[in-house]
Protein backbone atom coordinates (compact mmCIF):
# COMPACT_ATOMS: atom_id res chain seq x y z
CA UNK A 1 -10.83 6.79 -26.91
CA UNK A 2 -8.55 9.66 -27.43
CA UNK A 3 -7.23 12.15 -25.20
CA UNK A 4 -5.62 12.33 -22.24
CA UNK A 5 -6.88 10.77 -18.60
CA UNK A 6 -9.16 12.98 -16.84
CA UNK A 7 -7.72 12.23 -13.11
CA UNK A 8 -8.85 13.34 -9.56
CA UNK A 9 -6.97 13.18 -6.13
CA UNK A 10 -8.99 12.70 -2.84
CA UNK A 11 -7.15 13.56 0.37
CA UNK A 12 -4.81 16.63 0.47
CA UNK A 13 -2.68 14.59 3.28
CA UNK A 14 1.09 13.85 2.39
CA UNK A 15 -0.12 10.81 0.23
CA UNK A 16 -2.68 13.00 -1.31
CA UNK A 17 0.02 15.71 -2.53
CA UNK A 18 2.38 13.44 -3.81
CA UNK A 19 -0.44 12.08 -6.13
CA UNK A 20 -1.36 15.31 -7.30
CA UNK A 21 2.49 16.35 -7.79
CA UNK A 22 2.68 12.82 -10.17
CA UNK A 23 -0.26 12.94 -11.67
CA UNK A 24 0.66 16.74 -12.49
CA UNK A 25 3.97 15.69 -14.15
CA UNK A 26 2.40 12.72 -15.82
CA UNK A 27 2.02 13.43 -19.80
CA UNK A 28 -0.33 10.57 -20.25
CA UNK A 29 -2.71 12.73 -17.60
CA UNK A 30 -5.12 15.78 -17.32
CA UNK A 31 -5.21 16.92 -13.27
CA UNK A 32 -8.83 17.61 -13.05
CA UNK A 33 -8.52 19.06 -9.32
CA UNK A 34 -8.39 17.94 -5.51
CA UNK A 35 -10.86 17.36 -2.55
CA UNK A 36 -10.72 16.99 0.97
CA UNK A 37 -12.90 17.55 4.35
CA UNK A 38 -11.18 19.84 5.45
CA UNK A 39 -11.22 22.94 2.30
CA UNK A 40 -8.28 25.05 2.77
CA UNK A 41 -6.22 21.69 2.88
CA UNK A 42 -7.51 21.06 -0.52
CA UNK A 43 -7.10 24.84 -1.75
CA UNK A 44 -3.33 24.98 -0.10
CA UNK A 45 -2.99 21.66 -2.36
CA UNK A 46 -4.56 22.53 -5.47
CA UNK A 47 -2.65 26.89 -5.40
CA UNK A 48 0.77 24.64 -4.95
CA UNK A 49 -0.28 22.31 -8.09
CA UNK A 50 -2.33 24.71 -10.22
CA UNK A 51 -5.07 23.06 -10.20
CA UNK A 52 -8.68 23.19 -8.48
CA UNK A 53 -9.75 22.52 -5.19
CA UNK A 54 -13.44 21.01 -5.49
CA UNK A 55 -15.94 21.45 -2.93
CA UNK A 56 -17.69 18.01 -3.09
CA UNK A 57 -16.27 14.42 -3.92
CA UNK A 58 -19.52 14.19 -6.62
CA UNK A 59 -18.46 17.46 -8.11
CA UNK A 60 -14.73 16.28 -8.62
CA UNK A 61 -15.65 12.65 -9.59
CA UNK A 62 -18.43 13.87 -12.52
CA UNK A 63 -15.65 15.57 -14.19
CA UNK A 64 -12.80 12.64 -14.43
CA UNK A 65 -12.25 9.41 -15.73
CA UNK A 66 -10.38 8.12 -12.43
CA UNK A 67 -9.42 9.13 -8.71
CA UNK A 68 -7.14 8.22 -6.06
CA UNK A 69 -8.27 7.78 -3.03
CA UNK A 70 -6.03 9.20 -0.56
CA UNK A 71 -8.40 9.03 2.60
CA UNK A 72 -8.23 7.44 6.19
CA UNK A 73 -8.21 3.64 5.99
CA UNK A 74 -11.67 3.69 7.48
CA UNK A 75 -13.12 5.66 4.57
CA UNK A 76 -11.81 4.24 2.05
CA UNK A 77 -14.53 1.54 1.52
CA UNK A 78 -17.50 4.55 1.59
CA UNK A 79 -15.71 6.89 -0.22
CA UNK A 80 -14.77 4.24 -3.38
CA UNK A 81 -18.03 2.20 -3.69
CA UNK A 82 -20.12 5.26 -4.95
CA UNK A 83 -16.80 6.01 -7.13
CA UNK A 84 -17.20 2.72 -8.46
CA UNK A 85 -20.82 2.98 -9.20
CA UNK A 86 -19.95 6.08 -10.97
CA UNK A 87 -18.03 4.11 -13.68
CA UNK A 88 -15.09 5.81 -12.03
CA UNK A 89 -11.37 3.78 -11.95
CA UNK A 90 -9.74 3.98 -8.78
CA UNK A 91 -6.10 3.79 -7.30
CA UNK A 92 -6.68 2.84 -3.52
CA UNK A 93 -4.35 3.74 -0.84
CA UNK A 94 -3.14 0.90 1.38
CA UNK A 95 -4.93 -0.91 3.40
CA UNK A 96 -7.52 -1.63 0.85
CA UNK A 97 -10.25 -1.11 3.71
CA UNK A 98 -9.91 -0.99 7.53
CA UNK A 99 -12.34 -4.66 6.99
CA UNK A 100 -12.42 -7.41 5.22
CA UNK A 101 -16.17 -7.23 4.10
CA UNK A 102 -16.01 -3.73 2.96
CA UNK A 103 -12.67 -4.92 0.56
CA UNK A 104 -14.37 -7.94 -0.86
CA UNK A 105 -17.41 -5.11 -1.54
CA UNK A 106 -14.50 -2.98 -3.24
CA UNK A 107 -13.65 -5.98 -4.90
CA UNK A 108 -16.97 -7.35 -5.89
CA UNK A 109 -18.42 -4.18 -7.15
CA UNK A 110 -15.09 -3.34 -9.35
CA UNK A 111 -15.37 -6.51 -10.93
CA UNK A 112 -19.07 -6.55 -11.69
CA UNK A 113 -18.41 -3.28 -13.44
CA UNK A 114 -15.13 -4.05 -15.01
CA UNK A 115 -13.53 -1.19 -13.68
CA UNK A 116 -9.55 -1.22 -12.38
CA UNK A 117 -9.11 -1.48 -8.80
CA UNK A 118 -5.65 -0.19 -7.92
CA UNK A 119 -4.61 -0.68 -4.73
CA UNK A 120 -1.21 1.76 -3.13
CA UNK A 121 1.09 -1.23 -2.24
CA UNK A 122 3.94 1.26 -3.43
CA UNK A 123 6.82 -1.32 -2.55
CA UNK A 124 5.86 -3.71 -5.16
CA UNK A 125 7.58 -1.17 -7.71
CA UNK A 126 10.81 -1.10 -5.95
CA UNK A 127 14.11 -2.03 -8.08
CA UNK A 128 14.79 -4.44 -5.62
CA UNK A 129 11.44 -5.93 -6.11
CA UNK A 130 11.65 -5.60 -9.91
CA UNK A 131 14.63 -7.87 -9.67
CA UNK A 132 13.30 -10.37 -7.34
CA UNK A 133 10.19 -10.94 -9.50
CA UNK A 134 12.16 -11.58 -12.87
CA UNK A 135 14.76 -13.82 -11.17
CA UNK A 136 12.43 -15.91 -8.55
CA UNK A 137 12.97 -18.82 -7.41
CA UNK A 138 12.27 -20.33 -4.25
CA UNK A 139 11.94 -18.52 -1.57
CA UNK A 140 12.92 -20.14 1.86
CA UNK A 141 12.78 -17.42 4.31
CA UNK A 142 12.12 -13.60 4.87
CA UNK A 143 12.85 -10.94 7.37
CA UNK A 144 11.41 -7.80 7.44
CA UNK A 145 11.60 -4.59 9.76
CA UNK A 146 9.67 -1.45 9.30
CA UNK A 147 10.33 0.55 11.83
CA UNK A 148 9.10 5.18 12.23
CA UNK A 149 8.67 7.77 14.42
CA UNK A 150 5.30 7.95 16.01
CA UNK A 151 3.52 10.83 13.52
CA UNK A 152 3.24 13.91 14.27
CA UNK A 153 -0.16 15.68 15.38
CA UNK A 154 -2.69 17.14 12.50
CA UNK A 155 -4.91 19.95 13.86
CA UNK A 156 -8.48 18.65 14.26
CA UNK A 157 -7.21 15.30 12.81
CA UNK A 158 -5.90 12.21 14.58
CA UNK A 159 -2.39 11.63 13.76
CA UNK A 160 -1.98 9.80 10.32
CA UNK A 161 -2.34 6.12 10.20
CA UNK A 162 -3.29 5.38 13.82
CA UNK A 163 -6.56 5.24 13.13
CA UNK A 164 -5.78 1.46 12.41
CA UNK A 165 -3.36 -1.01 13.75
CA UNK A 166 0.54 -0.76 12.69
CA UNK A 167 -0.81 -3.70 11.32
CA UNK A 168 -2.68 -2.42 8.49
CA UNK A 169 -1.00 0.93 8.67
CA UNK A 170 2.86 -0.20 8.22
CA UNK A 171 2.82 -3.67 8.29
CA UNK A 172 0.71 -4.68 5.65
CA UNK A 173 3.37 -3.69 3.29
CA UNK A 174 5.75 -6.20 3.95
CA UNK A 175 3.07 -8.90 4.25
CA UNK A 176 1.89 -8.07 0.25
CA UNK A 177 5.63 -8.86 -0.24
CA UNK A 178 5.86 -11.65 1.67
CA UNK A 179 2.60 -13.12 -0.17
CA UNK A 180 4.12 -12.10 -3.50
CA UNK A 181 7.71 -13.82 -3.13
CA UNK A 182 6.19 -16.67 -1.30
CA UNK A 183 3.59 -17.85 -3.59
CA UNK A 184 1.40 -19.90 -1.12
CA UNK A 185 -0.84 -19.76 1.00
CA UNK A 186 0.00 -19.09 4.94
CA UNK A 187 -0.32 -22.57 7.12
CA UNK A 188 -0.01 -21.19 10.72
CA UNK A 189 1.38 -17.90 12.40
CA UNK A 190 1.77 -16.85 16.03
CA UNK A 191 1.75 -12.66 16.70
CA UNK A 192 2.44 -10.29 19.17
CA UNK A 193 1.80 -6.66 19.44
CA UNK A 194 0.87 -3.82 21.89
CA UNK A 195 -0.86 -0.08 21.72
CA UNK A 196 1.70 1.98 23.22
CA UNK A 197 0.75 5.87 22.57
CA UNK A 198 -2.55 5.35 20.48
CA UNK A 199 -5.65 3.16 20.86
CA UNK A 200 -4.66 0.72 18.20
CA UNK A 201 -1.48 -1.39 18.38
CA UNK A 202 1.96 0.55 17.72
CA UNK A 203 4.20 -2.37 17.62
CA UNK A 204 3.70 -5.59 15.93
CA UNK A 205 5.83 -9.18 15.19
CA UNK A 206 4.53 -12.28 13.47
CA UNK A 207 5.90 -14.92 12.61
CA UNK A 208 4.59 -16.81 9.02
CA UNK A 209 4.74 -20.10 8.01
CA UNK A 210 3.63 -21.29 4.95
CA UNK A 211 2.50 -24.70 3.09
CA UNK A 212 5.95 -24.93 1.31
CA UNK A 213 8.37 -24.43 3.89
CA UNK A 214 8.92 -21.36 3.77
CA UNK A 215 8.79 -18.90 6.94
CA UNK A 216 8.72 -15.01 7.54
CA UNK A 217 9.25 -12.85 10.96
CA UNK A 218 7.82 -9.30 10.00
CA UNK A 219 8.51 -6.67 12.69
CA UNK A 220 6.71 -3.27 12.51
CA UNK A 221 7.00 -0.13 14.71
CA UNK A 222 5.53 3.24 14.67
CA UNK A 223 6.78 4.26 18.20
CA UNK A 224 10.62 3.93 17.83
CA UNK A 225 13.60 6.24 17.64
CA UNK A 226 15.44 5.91 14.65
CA UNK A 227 13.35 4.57 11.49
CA UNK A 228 14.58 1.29 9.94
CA UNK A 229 13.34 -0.30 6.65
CA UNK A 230 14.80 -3.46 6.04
CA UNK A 231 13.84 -6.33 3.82
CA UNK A 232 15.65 -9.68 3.33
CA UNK A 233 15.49 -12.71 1.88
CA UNK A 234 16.69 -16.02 1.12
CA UNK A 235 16.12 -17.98 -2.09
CA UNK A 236 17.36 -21.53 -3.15
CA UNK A 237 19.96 -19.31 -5.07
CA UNK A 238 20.23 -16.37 -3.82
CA UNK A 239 19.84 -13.47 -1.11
CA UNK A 240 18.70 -10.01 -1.39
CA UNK A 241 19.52 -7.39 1.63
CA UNK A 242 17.36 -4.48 1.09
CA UNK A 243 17.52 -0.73 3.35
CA UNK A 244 14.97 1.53 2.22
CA UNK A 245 16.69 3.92 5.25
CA UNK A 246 20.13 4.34 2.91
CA UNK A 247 18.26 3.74 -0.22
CA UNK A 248 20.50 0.92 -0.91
CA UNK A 249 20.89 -3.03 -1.49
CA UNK A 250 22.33 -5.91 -2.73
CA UNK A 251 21.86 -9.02 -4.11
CA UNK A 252 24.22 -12.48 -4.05
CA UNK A 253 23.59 -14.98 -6.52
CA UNK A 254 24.74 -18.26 -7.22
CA UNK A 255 26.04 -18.89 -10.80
CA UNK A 256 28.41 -21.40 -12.94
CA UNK A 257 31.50 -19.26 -11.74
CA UNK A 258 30.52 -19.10 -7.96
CA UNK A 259 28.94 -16.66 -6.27
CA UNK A 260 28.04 -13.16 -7.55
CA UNK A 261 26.96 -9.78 -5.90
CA UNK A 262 25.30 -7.16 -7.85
CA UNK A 263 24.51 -3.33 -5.99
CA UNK A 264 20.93 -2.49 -6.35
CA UNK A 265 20.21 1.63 -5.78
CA UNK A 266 16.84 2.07 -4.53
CA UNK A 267 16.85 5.33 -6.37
CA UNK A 268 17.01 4.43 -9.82
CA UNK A 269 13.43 4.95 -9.95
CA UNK A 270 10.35 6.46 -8.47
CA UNK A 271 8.09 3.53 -7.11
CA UNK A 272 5.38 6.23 -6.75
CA UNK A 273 5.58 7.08 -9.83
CA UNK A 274 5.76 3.65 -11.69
CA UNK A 275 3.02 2.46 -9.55
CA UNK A 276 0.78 5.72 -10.80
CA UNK A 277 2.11 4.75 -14.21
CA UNK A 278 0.73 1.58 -13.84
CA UNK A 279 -2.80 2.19 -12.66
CA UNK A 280 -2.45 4.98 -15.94
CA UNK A 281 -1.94 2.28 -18.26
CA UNK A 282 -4.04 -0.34 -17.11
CA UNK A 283 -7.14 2.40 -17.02
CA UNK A 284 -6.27 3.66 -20.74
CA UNK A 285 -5.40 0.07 -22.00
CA UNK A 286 -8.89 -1.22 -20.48
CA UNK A 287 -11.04 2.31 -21.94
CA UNK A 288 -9.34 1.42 -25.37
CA UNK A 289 -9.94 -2.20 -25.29
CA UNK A 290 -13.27 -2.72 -23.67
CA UNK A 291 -11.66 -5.65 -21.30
CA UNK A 292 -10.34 -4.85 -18.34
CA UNK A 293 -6.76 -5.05 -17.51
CA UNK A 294 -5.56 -5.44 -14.27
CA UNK A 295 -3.26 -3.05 -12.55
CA UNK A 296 0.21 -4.78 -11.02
CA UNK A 297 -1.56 -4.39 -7.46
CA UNK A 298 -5.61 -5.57 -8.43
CA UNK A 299 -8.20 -5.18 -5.74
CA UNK A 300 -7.80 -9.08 -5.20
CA UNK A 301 -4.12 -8.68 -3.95
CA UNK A 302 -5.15 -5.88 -1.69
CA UNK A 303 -7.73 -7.95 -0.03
CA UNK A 304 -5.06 -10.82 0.32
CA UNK A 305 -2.73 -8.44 2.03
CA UNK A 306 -6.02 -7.07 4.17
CA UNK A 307 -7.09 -10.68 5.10
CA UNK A 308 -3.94 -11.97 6.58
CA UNK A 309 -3.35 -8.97 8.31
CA UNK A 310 -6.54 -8.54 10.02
CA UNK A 311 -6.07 -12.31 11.00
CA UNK A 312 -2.94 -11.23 12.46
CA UNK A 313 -4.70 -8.26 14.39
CA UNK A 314 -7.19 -10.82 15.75
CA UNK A 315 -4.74 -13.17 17.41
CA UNK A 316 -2.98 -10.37 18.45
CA UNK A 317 -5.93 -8.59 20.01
CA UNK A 318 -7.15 -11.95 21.76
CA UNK A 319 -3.71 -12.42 23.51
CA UNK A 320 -3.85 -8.92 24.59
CA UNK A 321 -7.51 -9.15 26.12
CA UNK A 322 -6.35 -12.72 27.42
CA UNK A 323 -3.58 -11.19 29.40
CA UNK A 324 -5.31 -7.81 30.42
CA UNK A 325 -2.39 -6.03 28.15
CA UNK A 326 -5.02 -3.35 27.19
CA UNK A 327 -5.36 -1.68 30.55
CA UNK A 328 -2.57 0.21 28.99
CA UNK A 329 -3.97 1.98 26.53
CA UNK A 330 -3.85 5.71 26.25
C-alpha cells in the first residue's frame, strides 16, 4: 500500500493533544481529525492542530487506518474492541484496561485479527532505557520512585487518572520496566498503599521478588509536594541512576580498565515521539507485508504490566479492608 497513514486521536485530554501535535509533525502520517465527549474539547484541539474535530468515534474511525486511544482507563477496553473489529490499529494509552479480562479481550481480539496493539508505556523509549536494553545483563535489584502533585480539577470531569489506583495510573510504569529488565517472572511481593484525597489509592509501595534473585521496591505518589522520578538499578556490571525530574542520568560500568561512567541526557530524544514512531512503523510494515509486526510495547506486555499490578491492588485493597484503613476515604 502506498500513501501515507490515515491516523485518528481519541481524547482531547493532555495525552490526547500531545498525540495530535506528533502525529501532526509526523511525515510518515495524514491527521485525519480528533474526538472526544465532551465537543468543544475536541474543536479547541483540532482549531490549535488544523485539523477536524469529529462528532462520533464511528465517524472518525471510518475515515483512518489507525487511532490512539487517549480515554479514561475505564474506557479504554469499550472504546478499542469495536476499533478493533473495525480492522482499525490502535496505540493504547497506559493501563491497557482498568481489568484484566477486558485486556486479555484487547488482546485476544487484536490477535485474531492481526491487527497491532500498541500499548502507551512511553518510558520504554527513554535513552536511558535504550541503553539498558542493548547492554543487559543481569539485573540484581531496582528502585523506583514516581512521585506528582495530586491533579488538578477538570470541569464536569474527575481529575485525570484517579479514576484508577496510583497503581495503574503511575505505577504501572515502573512495573513494565521492572518486568522488562528483570526477565522473569515475579515469585512473591508484599504491598502497601492508601486513598488519601480520592476514592482509589494515592500512594503505593511494593516490594518484588522474583524467581532469579532479583528484587524491586517501587514507590508511587500522586499526593506529594515536590514531584520525583527516579529509576535505579543494579546489574552484575553495572548501575544506572536515572531522574526524569532534571532530565538527567548516569551510568557506571565495569570494564578491562576499571570502572567507567558515561552521562546519559534524558533529552536527546522525544520518547513520545519514538514510541508514536514505533506504533507508525509497525502498522505500515504489517499493511505492506500482510504479517503482523509487533509494536516495541504489544498488547501482551501491556497485559503483563496490567496483571501484576492489579495483583498488587488486590493485596493492597485486602490489607486495607483487613485493618478498616478505608474509613478514610474521601
Amino acid at each position: 500500500m502506498s500513501g501515507k497513514l490515515k491516523v485518528g486521536v481519541l481524547g482531547a485530554g493532555v495525552l490526547g493533544r500531545y498525540h495530535t501535535k506528533l502525529y501532526k509533525a509526523n511525515p510518515k502520517v495524514e491527521l485525519v481529525g480528533v474526538y472526544d465527549v465532551i465537543p468543544a474539547a475536541a474543536s479547541a484541539l483540532a482549531s490549535e492542530f488544523e485539523t477536524k474535530a469529529f462528532t462520533s468515534i464511528q465517524e472518525l474511525a471510518a475515515q483512518c487506518d489507525a487511532l490512539t486511544v487517549a480515554v479514561p482507563a475505564t474506557k479504554h477496553a469499550e472504546t478499542a474492541l469495536p476499533l478493533i473489529e473495525m480492522g482499525k490499529h490502535i496505540l493504547c494509552e497506559k493501563p491497557i484496561a482498568s481489568s484484566v479480562p477486558d485486556a486479555e479481550q484487547m488482546v485476544e481480539a487484536a490477535e485474531k485479527k492481526g491487527i497491532v496493539l500498541a500499548i502507551g508505556h512511553v518510558e520504554r523509549f527513554n535513552p536511558a532505557m535504550d541503553f539498558l536494553e542493548a547492554h543487559k545483563t543481569k539485573t540484581l535489584f531496582i528502585e523506583a520512585h514516581r512521585l506528582s502533585k495530586y491533579p488538578p480539577p477538570r470541569p464536569g470531569q474527575h481529575r485525570r487518572g484517579t479514576e484508577v489506583s496510583v497503581v495503574l495510573d503511575l505505577m504501572i510504569h515502573d512495573l513494565d520496566l521492572v518486568l522488562t529488565m528483570v526477565g522473569d517472572d515475579v515469585e512473591r511481593f508484599d504491598a502497601v498503599g492508601v486513598p488519601i484525597l480520592s476514592n482509589t489509592e494515592d500512594i503505593a509501595n511494593v516490594r518484588l521478588k522474583f524467581k532469579n534473585g532479583a528484587v524491586a521496591n517501587v514507590t508511587a505518589s500522586r499526593v506529594s509536594a515536590e514531584p520525583m522520578r527516579k529509576f535505579r538499578v543494579f546489574q552484575t556490571d553495572s548501575y544506572i541512576s536515572m531522574d526524569y525530574a532534571k532530565s538527567s542520568g548516569y551510568i557506571y560500568r565495569k570494564g578491562f580498565l576499571g570502572v567507567g561512567k558515561k552521562m546519559l541526557n534524558l533529552c536527546e530524544k522525544n520518547a513520545l515521539a519514538a514510541e508514536i514512531d514505533d506504533f507508525v512503523n509497525a502498522v505500515i510494515a504489517t499493511r505492506e507485508t500482510g504479517k503482523l509486526v509487533q509494536p516495541k510495547v504489544s498488547g501482551r506486555q501491556g497485559l503483563r504490566a496490567l496483571d501484576l499490578a492489579v495483583a498488587i491492588c488486590r493485596e493492597i485493597q485486602d490489607y486495607n479492608t483487613k485493618y478498616g484503613l478505608y474509613k478514610f476515604k474521601k
